[in-house]
C-alpha atoms as a PDB file:
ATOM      1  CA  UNK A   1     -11.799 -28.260   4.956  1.00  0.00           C
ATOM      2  CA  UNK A   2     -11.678 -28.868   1.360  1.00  0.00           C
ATOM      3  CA  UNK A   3     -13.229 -25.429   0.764  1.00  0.00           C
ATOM      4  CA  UNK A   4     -10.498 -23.448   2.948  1.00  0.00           C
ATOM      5  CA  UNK A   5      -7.869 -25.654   1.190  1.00  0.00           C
ATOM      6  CA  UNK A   6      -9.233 -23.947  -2.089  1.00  0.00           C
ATOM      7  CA  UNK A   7      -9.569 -20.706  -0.819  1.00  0.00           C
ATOM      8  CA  UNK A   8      -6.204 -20.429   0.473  1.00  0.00           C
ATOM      9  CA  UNK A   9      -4.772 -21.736  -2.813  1.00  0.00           C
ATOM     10  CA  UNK A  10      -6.237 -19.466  -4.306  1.00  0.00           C
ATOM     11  CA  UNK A  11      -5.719 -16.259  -2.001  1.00  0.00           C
ATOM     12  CA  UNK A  12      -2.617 -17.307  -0.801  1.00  0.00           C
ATOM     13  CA  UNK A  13      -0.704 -13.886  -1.612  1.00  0.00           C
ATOM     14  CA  UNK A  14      -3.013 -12.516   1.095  1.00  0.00           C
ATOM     15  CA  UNK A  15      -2.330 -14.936   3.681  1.00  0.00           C
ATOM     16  CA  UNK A  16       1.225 -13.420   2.953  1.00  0.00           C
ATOM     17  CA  UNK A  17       0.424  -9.896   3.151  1.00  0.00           C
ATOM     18  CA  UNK A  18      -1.721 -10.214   6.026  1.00  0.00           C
ATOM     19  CA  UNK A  19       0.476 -12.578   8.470  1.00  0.00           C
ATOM     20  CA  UNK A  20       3.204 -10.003   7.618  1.00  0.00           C
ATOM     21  CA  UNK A  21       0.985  -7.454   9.160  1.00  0.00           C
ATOM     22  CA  UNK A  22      -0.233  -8.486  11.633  1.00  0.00           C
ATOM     23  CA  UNK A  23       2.699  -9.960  13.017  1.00  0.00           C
ATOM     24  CA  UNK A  24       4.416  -6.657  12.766  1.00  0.00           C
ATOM     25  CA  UNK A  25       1.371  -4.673  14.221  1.00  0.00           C
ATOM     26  CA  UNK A  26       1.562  -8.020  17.170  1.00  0.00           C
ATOM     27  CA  UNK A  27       5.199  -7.195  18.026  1.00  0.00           C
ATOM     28  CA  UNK A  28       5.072  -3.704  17.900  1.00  0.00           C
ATOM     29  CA  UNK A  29       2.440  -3.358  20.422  1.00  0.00           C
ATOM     30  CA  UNK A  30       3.751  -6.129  23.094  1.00  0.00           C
ATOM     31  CA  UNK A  31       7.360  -4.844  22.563  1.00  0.00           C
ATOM     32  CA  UNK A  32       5.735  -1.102  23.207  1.00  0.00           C
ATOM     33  CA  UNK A  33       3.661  -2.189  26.061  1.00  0.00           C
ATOM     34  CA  UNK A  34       7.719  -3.635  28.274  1.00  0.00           C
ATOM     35  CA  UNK A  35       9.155  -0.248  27.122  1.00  0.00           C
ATOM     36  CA  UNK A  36      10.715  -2.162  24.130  1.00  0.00           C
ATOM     37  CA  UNK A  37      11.388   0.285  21.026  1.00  0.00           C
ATOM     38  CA  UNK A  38      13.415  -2.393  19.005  1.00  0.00           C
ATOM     39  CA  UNK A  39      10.836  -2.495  16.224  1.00  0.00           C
ATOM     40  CA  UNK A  40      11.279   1.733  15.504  1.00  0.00           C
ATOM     41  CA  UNK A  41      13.934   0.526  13.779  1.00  0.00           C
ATOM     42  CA  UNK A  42      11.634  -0.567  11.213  1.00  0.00           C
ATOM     43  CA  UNK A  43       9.368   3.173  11.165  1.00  0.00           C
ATOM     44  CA  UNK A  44      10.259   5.275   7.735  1.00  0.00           C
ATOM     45  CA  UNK A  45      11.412   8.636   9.227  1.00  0.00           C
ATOM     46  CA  UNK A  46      11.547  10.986   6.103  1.00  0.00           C
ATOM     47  CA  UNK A  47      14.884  13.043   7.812  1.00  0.00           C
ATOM     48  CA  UNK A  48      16.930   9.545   8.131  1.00  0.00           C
ATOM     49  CA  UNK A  49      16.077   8.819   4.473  1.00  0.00           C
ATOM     50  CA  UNK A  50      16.630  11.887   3.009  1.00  0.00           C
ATOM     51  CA  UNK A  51      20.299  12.110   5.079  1.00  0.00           C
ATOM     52  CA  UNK A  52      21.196   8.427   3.631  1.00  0.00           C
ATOM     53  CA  UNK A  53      20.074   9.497  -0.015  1.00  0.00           C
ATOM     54  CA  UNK A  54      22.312  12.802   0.277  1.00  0.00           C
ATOM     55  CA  UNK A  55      25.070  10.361   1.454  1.00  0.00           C
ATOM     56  CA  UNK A  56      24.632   7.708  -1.063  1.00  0.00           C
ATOM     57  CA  UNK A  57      24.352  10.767  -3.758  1.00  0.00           C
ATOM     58  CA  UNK A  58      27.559  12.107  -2.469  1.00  0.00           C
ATOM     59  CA  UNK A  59      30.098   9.148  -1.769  1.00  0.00           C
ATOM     60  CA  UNK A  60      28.321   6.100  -2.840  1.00  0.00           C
ATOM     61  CA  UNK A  61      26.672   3.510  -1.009  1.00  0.00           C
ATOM     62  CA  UNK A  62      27.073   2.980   1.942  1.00  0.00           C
ATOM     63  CA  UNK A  63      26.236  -0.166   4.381  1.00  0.00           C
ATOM     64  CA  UNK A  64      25.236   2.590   7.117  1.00  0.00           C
ATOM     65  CA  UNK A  65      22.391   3.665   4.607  1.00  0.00           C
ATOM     66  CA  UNK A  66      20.458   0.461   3.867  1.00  0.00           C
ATOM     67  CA  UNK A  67      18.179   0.654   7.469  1.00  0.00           C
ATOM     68  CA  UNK A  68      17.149   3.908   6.196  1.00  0.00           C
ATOM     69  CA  UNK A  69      16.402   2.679   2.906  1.00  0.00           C
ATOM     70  CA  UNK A  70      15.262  -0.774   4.577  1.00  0.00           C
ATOM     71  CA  UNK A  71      12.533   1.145   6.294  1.00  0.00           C
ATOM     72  CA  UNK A  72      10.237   2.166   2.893  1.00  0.00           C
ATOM     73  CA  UNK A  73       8.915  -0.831   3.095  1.00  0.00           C
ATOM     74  CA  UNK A  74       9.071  -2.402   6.745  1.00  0.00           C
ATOM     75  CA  UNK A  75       7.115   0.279   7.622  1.00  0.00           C
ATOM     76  CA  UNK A  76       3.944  -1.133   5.092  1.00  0.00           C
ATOM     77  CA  UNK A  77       3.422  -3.749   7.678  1.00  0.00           C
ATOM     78  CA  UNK A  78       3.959  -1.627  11.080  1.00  0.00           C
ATOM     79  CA  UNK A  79       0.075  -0.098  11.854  1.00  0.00           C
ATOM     80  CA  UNK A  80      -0.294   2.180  15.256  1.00  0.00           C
ATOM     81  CA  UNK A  81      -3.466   0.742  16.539  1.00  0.00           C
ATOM     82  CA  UNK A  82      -6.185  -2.056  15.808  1.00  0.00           C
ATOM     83  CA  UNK A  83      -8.544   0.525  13.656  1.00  0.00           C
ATOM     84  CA  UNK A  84      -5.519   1.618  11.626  1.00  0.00           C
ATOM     85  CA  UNK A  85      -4.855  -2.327  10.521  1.00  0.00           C
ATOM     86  CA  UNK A  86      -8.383  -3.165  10.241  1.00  0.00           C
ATOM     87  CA  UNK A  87      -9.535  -0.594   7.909  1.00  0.00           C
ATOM     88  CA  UNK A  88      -6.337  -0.867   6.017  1.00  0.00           C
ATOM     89  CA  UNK A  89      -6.692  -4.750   5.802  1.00  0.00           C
ATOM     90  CA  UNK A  90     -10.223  -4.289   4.649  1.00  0.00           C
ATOM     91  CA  UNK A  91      -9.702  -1.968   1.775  1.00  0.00           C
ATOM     92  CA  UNK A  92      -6.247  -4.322   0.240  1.00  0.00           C
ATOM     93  CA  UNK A  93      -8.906  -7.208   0.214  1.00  0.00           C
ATOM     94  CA  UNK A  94     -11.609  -4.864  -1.432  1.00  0.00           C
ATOM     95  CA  UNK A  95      -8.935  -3.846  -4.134  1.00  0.00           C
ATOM     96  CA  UNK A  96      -6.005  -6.378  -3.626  1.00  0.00           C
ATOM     97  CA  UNK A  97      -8.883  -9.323  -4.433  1.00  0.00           C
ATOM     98  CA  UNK A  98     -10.106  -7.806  -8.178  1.00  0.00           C
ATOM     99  CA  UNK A  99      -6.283  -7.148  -9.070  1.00  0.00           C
ATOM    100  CA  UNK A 100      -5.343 -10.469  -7.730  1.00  0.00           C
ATOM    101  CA  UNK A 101      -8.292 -11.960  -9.844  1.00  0.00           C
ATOM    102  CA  UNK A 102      -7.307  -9.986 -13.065  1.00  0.00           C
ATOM    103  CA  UNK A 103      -3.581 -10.232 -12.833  1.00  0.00           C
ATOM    104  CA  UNK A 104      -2.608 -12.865 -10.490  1.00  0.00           C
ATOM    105  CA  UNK A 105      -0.078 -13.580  -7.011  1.00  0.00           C
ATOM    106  CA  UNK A 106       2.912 -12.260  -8.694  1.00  0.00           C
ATOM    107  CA  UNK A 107       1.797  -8.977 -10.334  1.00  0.00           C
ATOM    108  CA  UNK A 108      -0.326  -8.786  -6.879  1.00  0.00           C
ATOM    109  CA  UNK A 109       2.462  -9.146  -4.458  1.00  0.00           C
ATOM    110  CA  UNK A 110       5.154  -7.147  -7.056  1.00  0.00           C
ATOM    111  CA  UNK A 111       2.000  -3.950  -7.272  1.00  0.00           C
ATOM    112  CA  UNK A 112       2.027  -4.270  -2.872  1.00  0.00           C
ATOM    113  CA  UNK A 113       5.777  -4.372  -2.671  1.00  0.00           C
ATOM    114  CA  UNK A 114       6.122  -1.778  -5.328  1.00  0.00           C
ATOM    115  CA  UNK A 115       3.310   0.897  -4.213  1.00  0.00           C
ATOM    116  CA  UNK A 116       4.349   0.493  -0.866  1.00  0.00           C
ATOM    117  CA  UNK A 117       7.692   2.020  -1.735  1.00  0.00           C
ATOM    118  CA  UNK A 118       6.143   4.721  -3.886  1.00  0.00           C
ATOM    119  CA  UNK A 119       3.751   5.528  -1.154  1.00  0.00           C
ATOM    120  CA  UNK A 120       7.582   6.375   1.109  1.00  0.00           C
ATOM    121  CA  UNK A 121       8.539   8.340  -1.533  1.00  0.00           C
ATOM    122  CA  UNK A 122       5.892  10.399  -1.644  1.00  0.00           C
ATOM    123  CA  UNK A 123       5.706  10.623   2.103  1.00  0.00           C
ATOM    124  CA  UNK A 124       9.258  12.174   2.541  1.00  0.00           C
ATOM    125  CA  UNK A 125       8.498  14.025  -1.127  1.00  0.00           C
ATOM    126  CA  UNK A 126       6.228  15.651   0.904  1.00  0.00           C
ATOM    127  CA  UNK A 127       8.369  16.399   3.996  1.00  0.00           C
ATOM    128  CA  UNK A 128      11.579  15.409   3.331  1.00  0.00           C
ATOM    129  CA  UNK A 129      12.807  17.240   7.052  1.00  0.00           C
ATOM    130  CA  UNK A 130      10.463  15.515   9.072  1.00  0.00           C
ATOM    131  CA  UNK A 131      11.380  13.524  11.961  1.00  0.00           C
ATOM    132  CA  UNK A 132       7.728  12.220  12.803  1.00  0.00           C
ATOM    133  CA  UNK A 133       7.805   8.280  12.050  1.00  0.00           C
ATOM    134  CA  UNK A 134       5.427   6.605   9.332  1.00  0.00           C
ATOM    135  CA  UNK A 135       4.051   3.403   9.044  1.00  0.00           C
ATOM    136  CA  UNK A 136       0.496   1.580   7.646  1.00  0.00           C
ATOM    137  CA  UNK A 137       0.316  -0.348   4.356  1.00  0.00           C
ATOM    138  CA  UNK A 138      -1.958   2.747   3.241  1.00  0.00           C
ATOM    139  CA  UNK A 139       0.757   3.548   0.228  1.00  0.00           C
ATOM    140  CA  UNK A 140      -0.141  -0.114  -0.638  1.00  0.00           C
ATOM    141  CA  UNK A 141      -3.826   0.372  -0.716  1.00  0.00           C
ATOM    142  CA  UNK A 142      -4.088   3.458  -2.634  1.00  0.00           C
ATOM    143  CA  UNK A 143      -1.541   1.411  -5.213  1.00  0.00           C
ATOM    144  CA  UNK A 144      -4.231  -0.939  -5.816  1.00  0.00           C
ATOM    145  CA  UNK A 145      -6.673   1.371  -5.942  1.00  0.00           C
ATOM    146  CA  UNK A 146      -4.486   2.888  -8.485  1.00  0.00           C
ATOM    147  CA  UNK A 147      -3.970  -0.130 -10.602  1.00  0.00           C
ATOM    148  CA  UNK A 148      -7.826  -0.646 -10.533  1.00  0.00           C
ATOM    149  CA  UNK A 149      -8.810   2.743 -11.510  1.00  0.00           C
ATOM    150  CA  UNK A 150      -5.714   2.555 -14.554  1.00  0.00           C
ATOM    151  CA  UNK A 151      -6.991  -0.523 -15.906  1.00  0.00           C
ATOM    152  CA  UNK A 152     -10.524   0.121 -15.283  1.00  0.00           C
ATOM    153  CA  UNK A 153      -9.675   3.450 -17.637  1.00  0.00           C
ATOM    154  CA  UNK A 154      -8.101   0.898 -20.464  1.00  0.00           C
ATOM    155  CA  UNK A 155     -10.967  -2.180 -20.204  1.00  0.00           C
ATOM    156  CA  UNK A 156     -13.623  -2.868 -19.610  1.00  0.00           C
ATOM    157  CA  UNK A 157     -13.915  -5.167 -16.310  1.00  0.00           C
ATOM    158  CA  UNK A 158     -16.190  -7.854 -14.798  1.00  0.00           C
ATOM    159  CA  UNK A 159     -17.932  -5.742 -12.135  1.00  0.00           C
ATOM    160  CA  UNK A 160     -17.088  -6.132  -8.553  1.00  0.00           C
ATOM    161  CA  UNK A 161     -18.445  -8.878  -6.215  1.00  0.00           C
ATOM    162  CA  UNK A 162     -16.082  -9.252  -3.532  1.00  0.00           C
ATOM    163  CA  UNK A 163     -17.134  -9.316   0.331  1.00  0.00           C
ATOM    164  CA  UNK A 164     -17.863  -7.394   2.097  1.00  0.00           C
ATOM    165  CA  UNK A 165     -19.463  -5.228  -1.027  1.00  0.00           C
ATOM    166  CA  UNK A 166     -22.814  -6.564  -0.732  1.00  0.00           C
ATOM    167  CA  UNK A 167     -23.981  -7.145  -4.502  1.00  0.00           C
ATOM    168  CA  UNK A 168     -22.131  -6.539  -7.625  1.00  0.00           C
ATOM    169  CA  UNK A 169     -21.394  -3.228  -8.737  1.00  0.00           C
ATOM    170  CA  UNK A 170     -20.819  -0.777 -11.735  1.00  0.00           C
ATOM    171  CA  UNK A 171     -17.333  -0.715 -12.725  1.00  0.00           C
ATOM    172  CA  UNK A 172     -17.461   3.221 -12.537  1.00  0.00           C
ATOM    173  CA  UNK A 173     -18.992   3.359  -9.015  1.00  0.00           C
ATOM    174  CA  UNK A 174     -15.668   1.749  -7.812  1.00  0.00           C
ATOM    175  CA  UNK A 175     -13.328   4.367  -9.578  1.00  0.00           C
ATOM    176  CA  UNK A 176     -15.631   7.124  -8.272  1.00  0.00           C
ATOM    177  CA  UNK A 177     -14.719   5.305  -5.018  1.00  0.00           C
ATOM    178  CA  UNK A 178     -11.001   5.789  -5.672  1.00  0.00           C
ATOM    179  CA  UNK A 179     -10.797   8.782  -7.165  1.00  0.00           C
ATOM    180  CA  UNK A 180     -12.708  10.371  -4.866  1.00  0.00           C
ATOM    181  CA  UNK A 181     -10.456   8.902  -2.063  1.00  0.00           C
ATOM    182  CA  UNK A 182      -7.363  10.554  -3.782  1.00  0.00           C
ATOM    183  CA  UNK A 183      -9.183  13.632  -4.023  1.00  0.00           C
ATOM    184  CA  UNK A 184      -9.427  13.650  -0.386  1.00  0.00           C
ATOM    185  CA  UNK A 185      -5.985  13.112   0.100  1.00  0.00           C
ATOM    186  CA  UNK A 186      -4.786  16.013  -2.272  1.00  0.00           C
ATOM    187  CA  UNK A 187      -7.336  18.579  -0.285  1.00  0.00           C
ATOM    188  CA  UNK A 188      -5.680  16.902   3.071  1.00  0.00           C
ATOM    189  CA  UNK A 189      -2.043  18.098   2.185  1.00  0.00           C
ATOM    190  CA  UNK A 190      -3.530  21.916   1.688  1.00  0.00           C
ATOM    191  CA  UNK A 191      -5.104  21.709   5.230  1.00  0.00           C
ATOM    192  CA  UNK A 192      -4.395  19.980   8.669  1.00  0.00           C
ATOM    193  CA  UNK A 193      -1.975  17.109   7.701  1.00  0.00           C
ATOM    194  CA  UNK A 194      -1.669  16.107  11.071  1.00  0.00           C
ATOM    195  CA  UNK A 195      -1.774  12.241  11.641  1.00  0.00           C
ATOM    196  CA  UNK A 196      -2.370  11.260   8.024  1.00  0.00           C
ATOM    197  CA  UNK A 197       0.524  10.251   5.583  1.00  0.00           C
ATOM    198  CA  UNK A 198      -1.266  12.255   2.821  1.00  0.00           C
ATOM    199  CA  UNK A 199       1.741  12.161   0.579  1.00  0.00           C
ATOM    200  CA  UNK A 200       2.461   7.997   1.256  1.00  0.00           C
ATOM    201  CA  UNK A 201      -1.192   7.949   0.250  1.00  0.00           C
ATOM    202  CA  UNK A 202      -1.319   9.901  -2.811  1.00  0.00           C
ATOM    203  CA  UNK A 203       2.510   8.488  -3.541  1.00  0.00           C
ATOM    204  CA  UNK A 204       1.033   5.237  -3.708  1.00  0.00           C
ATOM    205  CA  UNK A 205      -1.733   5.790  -6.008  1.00  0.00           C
ATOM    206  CA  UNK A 206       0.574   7.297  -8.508  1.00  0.00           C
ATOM    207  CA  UNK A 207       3.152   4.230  -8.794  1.00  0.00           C
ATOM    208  CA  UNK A 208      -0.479   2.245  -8.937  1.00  0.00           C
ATOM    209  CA  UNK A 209      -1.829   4.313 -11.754  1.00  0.00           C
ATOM    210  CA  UNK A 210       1.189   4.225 -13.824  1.00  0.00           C
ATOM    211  CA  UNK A 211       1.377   0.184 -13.538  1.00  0.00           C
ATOM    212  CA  UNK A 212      -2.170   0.153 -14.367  1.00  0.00           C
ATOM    213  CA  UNK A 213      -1.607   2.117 -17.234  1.00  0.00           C
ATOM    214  CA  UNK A 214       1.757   1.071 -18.905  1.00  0.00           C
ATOM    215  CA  UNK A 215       3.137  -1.928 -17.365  1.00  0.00           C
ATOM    216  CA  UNK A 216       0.617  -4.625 -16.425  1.00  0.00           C
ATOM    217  CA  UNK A 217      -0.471  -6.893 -18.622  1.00  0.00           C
ATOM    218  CA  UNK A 218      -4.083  -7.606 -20.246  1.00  0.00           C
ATOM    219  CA  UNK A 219      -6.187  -8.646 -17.454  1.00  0.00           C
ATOM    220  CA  UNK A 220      -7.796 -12.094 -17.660  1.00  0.00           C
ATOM    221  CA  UNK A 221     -11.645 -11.143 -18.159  1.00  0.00           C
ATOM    222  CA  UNK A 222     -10.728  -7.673 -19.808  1.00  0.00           C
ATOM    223  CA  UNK A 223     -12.724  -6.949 -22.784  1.00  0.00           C
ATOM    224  CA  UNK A 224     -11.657  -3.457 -24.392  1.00  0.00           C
ATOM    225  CA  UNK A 225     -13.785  -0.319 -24.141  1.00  0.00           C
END
């Protein structure tokens, strides 16, 4: 007990992140299953955005607009199906844990909350007209795997040893790992971008990146390259 009582101090932030989730994801799919759509309200549909923004731009806020702009982030912790919110819970542990370790809860939960909202701009960058829904904490992910791979470019880090990698790592084999993954998502928006958020993806790495490489602060067991 003691042991989980240290763990959770210490990864609280993703106790957070992940109760949020899966909470959402829980609701979602028993409201779905009684015919229920009450939690759609919560999907980022790049048309009902870009109509508030227009509106906002042209008279001012409005209290009409916030659910639009409410909706780039709820939809972070909406996820269509139980393959969708493992893998993305997965990869924010892989990530989330070595940004968490370097920068700590706030700049963790501030980089989720922030990349998430990046990652809807660049979804309805992308496709501004469309009326399909979006949701998954993807933008999220890639924003951590953007702040890794933007301090990883500035210091020089402890290498990797967090579950379920299996032994520690190079530094570099984990940015190959991300910017490959980004690479993937560029190629994705030039071919069939059905069912993949390719621009909340690559949105998400670039509000990532730029933290990593302006904003954040030294990480803890940084030693310069």
């Amino acid at each position: 007990m003691s042991q989980f009582r240290t763990f959770l101090r210490s990864y609280w932030p993703f106790a957070v992140v992940f109760a949020v989730c899966v909470l959402g994801f829980t609701a979602e799919a028993i409201l779905s299953a009684q015919g229920n759509d009450w939690m759609d309200r919560f999907l980022l549909v790049p048309s009902e955005v870009t109509a508030s923004w227009q509106e906002f731009l042209a008279n001012g806020y409005e209290p009409n607009q916030l659910p639009a702009f409410i909706t780039l982030l709820s939809a972070a912790f909406l996820h269509a199906d139980v393959e969708h919110i493992a893998m993305n819970l997965v990869f924010i542990w892989v990530f989330g844990s070595l940004v968490l370790r370097e920068l700590g809860a706030i700049w963790f939960l501030g980089i989720f909350i922030f990349t998430a909202i990046t990652g809807s701009v660049g979804q309805i960058l992308l496709d501004p007209e469309s009326v399909i829904p979006v949701l998954g904490a993807s933008g999220a992910l890639l924003g951590l795997e953007g702040v890794y791979f933007g301090m990883a470019l500035r210091w020089r880090l402890p290498n990797p040893d967090v579950w379920p990698i299996s032994h520690p790592i190079a530094q570099e084999r984990l940015m190959i790992f991300a910017a490959l993954g980004i690479l993937l998502d560029i190629s994705g928006i030039l071919g069939d971008r059905s069912g993949v958020a390719f621009g909340a993806h690559i949105g998400g790495f670039i509000g990532g990146f730029v933290l990593g490489t302006t904003l954040i602060p030294t990480p803890k067991h940084a030693t310069f390259q």
